[in-house]
Protein backbone atom coordinates (compact mmCIF):
# COMPACT_ATOMS: atom_id res chain seq x y z
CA UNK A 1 -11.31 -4.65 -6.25
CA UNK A 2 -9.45 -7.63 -5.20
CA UNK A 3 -5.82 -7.05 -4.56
CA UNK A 4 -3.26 -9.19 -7.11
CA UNK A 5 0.37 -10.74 -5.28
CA UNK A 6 2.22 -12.14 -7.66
CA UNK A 7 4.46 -15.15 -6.77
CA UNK A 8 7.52 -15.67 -8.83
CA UNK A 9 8.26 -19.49 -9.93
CA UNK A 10 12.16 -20.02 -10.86
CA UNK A 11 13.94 -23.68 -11.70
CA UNK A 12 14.42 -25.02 -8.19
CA UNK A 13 11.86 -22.91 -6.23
CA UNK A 14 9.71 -24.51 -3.31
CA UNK A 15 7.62 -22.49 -1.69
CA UNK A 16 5.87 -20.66 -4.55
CA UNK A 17 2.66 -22.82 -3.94
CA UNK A 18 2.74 -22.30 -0.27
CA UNK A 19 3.28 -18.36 -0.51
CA UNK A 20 0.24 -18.61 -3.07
CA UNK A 21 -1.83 -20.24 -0.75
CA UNK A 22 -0.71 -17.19 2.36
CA UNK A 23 -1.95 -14.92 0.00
CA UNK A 24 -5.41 -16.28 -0.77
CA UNK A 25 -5.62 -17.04 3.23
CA UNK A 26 -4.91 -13.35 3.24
CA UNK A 27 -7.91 -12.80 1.52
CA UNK A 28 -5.49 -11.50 -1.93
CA UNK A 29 -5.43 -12.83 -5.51
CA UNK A 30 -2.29 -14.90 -5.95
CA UNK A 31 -1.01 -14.29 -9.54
CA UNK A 32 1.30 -17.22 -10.47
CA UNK A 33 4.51 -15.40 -12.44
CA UNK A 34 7.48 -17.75 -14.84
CA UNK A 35 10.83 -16.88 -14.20
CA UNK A 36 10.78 -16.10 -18.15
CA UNK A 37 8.73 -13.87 -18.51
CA UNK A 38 8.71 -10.11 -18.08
CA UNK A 39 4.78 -9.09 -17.87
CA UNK A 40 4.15 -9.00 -14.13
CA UNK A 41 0.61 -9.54 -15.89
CA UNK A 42 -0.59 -5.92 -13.84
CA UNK A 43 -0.07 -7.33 -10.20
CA UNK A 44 -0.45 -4.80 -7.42
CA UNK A 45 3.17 -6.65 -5.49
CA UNK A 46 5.50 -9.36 -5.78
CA UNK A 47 6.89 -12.33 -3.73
CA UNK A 48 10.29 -14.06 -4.51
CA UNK A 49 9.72 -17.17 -2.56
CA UNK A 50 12.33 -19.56 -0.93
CA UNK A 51 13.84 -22.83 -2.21
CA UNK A 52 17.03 -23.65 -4.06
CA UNK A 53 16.88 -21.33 -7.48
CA UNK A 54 18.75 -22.65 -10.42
CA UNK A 55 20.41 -25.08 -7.28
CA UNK A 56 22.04 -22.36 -5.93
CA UNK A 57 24.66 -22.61 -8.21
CA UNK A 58 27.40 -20.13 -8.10
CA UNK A 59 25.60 -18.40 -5.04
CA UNK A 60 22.14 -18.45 -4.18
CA UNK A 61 19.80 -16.06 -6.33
CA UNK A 62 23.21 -15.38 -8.66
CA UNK A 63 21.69 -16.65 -11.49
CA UNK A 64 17.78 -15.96 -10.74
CA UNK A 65 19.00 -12.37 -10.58
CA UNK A 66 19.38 -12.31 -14.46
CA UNK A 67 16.13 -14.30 -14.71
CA UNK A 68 13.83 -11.79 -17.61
CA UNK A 69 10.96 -11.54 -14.51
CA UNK A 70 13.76 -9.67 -12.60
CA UNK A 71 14.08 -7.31 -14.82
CA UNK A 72 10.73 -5.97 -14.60
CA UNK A 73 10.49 -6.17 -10.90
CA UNK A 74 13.97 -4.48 -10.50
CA UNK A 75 12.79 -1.51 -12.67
CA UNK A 76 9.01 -1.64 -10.93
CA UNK A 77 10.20 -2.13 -7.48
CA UNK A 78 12.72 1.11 -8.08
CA UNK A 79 9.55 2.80 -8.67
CA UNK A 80 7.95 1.84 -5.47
CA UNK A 81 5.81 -1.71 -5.99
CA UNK A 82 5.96 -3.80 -3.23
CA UNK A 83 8.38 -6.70 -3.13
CA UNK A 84 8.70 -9.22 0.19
CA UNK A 85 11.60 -11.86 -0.54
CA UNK A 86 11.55 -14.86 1.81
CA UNK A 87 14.76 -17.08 1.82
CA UNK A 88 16.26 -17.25 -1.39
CA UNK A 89 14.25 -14.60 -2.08
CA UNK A 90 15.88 -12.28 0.21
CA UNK A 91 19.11 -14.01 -1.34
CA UNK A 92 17.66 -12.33 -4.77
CA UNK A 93 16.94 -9.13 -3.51
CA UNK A 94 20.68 -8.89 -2.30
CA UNK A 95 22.42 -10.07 -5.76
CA UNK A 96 19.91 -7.35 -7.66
CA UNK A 97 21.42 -4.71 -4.81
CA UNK A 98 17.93 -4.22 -4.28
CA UNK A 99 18.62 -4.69 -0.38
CA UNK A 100 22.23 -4.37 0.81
CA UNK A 101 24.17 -6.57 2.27
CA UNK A 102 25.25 -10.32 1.17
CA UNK A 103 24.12 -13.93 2.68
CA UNK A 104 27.24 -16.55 3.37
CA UNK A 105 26.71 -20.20 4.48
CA UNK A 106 25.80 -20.51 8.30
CA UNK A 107 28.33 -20.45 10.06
CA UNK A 108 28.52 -23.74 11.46
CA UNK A 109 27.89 -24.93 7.51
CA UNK A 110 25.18 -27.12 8.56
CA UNK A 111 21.36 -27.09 7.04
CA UNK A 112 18.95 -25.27 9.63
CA UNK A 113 15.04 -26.38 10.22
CA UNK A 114 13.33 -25.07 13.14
CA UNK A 115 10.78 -22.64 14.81
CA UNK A 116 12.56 -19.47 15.21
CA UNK A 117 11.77 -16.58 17.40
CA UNK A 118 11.64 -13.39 16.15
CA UNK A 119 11.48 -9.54 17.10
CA UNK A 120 9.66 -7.23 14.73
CA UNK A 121 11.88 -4.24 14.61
CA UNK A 122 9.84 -2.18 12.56
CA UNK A 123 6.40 -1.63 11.65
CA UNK A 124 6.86 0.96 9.35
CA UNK A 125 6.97 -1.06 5.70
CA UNK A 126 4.67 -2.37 3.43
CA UNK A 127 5.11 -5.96 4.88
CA UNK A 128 4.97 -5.29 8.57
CA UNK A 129 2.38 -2.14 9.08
CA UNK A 130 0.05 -4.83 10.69
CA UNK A 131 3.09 -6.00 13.49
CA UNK A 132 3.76 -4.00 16.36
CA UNK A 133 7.73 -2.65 16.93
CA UNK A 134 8.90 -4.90 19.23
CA UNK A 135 6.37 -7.84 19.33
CA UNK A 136 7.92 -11.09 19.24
CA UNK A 137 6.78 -13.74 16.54
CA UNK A 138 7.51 -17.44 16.02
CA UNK A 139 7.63 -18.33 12.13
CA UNK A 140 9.63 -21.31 10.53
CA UNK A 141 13.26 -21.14 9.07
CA UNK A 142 14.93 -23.75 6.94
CA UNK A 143 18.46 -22.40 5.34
CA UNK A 144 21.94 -23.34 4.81
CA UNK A 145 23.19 -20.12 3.15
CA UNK A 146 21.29 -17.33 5.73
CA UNK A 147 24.24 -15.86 7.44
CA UNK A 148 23.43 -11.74 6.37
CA UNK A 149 26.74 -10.07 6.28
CA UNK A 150 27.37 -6.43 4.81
CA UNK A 151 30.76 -3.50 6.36
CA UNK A 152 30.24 -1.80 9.55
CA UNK A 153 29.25 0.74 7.60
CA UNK A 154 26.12 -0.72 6.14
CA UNK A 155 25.26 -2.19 9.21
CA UNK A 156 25.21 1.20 10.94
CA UNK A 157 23.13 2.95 8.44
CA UNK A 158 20.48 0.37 8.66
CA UNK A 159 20.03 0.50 12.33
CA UNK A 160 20.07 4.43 11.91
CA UNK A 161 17.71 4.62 9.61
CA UNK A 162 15.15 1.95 11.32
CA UNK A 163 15.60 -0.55 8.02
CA UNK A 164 16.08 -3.56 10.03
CA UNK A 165 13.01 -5.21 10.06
CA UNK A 166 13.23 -8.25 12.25
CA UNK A 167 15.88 -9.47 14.69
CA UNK A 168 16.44 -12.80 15.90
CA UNK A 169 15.72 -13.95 19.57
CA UNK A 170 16.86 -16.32 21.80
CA UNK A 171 19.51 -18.18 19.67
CA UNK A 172 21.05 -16.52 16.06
CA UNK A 173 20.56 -20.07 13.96
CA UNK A 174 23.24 -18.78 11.21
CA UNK A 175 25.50 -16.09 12.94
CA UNK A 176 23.79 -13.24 10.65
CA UNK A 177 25.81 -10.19 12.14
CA UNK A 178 23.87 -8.24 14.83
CA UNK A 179 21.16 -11.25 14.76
CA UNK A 180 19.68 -9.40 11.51
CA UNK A 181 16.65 -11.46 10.09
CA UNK A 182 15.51 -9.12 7.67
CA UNK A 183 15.64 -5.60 6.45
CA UNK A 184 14.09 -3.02 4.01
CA UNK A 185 15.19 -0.79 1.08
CA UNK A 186 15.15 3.06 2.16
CA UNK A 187 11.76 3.69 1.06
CA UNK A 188 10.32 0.33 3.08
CA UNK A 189 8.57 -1.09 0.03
CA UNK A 190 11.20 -4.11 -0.69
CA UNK A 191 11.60 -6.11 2.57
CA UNK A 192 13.94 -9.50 2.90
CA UNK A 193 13.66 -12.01 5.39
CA UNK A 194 15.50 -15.54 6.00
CA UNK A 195 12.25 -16.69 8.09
CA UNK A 196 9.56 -18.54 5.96
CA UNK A 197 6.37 -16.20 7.42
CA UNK A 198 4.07 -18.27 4.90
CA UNK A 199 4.37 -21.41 7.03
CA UNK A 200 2.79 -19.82 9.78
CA UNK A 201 -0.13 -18.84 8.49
CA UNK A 202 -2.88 -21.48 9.83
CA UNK A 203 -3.64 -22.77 13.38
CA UNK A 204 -3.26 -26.71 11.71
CA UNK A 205 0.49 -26.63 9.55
CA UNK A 206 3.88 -25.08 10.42
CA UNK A 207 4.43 -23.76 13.61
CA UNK A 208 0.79 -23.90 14.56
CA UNK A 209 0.16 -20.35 14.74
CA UNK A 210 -0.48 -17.88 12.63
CA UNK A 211 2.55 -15.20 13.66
CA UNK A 212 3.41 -15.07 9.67
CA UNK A 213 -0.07 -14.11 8.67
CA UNK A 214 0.63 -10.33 9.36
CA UNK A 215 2.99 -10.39 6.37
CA UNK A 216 -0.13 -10.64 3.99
CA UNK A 217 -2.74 -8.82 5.47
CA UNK A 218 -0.37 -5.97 5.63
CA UNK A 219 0.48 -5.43 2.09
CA UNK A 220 -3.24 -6.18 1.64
CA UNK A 221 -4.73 -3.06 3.60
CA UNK A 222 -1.83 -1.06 2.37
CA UNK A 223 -2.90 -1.55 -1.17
CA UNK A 224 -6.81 -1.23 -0.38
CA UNK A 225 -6.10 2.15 1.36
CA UNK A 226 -3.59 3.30 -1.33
């Protein structure tokens, strides 16, 4: 049986069709889902892809937050499916407190695009089982609000507990404290990443490897071997 990822649309996203096409490449059944509606239509996980939702008005992923999809994957992703938010995504999975933590506008309040080096922190989540801890990636990143903030406090019990999932190298593009990429929920189904891992998926576009591919195939034997 063919795996389902769905791929949540919202006003103002931009990556939903590229995420859909990681999936397929992935060799899963991308499952198109509206912002409006609450049936995940029985998908195995979900993807809250990047762009500007809603514009980014009043913060990014304020407003998708109360979208009716979010509702469902709030209450499903509490119970353990799989969620992976890229971008604004990740912005989402912060305002639903789904993730701790905030994101702020970089700190030198300028728009980032560029191939960004990261560290894989962690291989032990439902979006990273097929990295190595420690192996360094190149994907793309494109933000203007990715600075991750959260207390001392927060930021201690996620390096204690081994929930951050990727760390930047080489330069921090956004001044994210600690050079935090991306991190997971206690249980390491929910991961959220500023990176755009579905842009790095095939030798021809993006960076012109395929470092982001192991996002996909991960979830993918995870949910053949559950």
């Amino acid at each position: 049986m063919t795996a389902r990822i769905g791929v949540v649309t919202f006003p103002g996203t931009l990556d939903d069709r590229d995420t859909q096409r990681a999936v397929r490449v992935a060799g899963a059944e991308a499952v198109p889902l509206w912002h409006r509606d609450k049936d995940l239509k029985q998908v195995d996980a979900v993807v809250l892809p990047g762009g500007f939702s809603y514009g980014d008005y009043l913060r990014a992923g304020a407003i998708s937050r109360f979208s009716p999809v979010m509702e469902t994957i709030i209450e499903q992703a509490k119970g353990g499916m799989p969620v992976l938010g890229i971008c604004n995504g990740f912005q989402v999975l912060t305002e639903t407190h789904l993730l701790p933590g905030a994101m702020l506008r970089n700190n030198h309040l300028h728009f980032v695009c560029r191939d960004q080096k990261l560290r894989v922190e962690t291989d032990n989540t439902a979006w990273t089982a097929d990295y190595s801890a420690g192996q360094e990636i190149s994907v793309p990143l494109k933000n203007i609000d990715g600075r991750y903030v959260a207390d001392e406090r927060t930021l201690d019990m996620l390096e204690a507990e081994g929930r951050v999932a990727f760390r930047y190298l080489d330069v921090n593009p956004n001044g994210s404290l600690r050079d935090i990429a991306g991190i997971s929920n206690a249980a390491g189904n929910v991961v959220g990443l500023m990176p755009h891992p579905e842009h790095a998926v095939e030798p021809l576009v993006g960076t012109g490897r395929t470092d982001g591919l192991g996002f996909f195939t991960s979830i993918l034997k995870k949910l053949v071997n559950a």
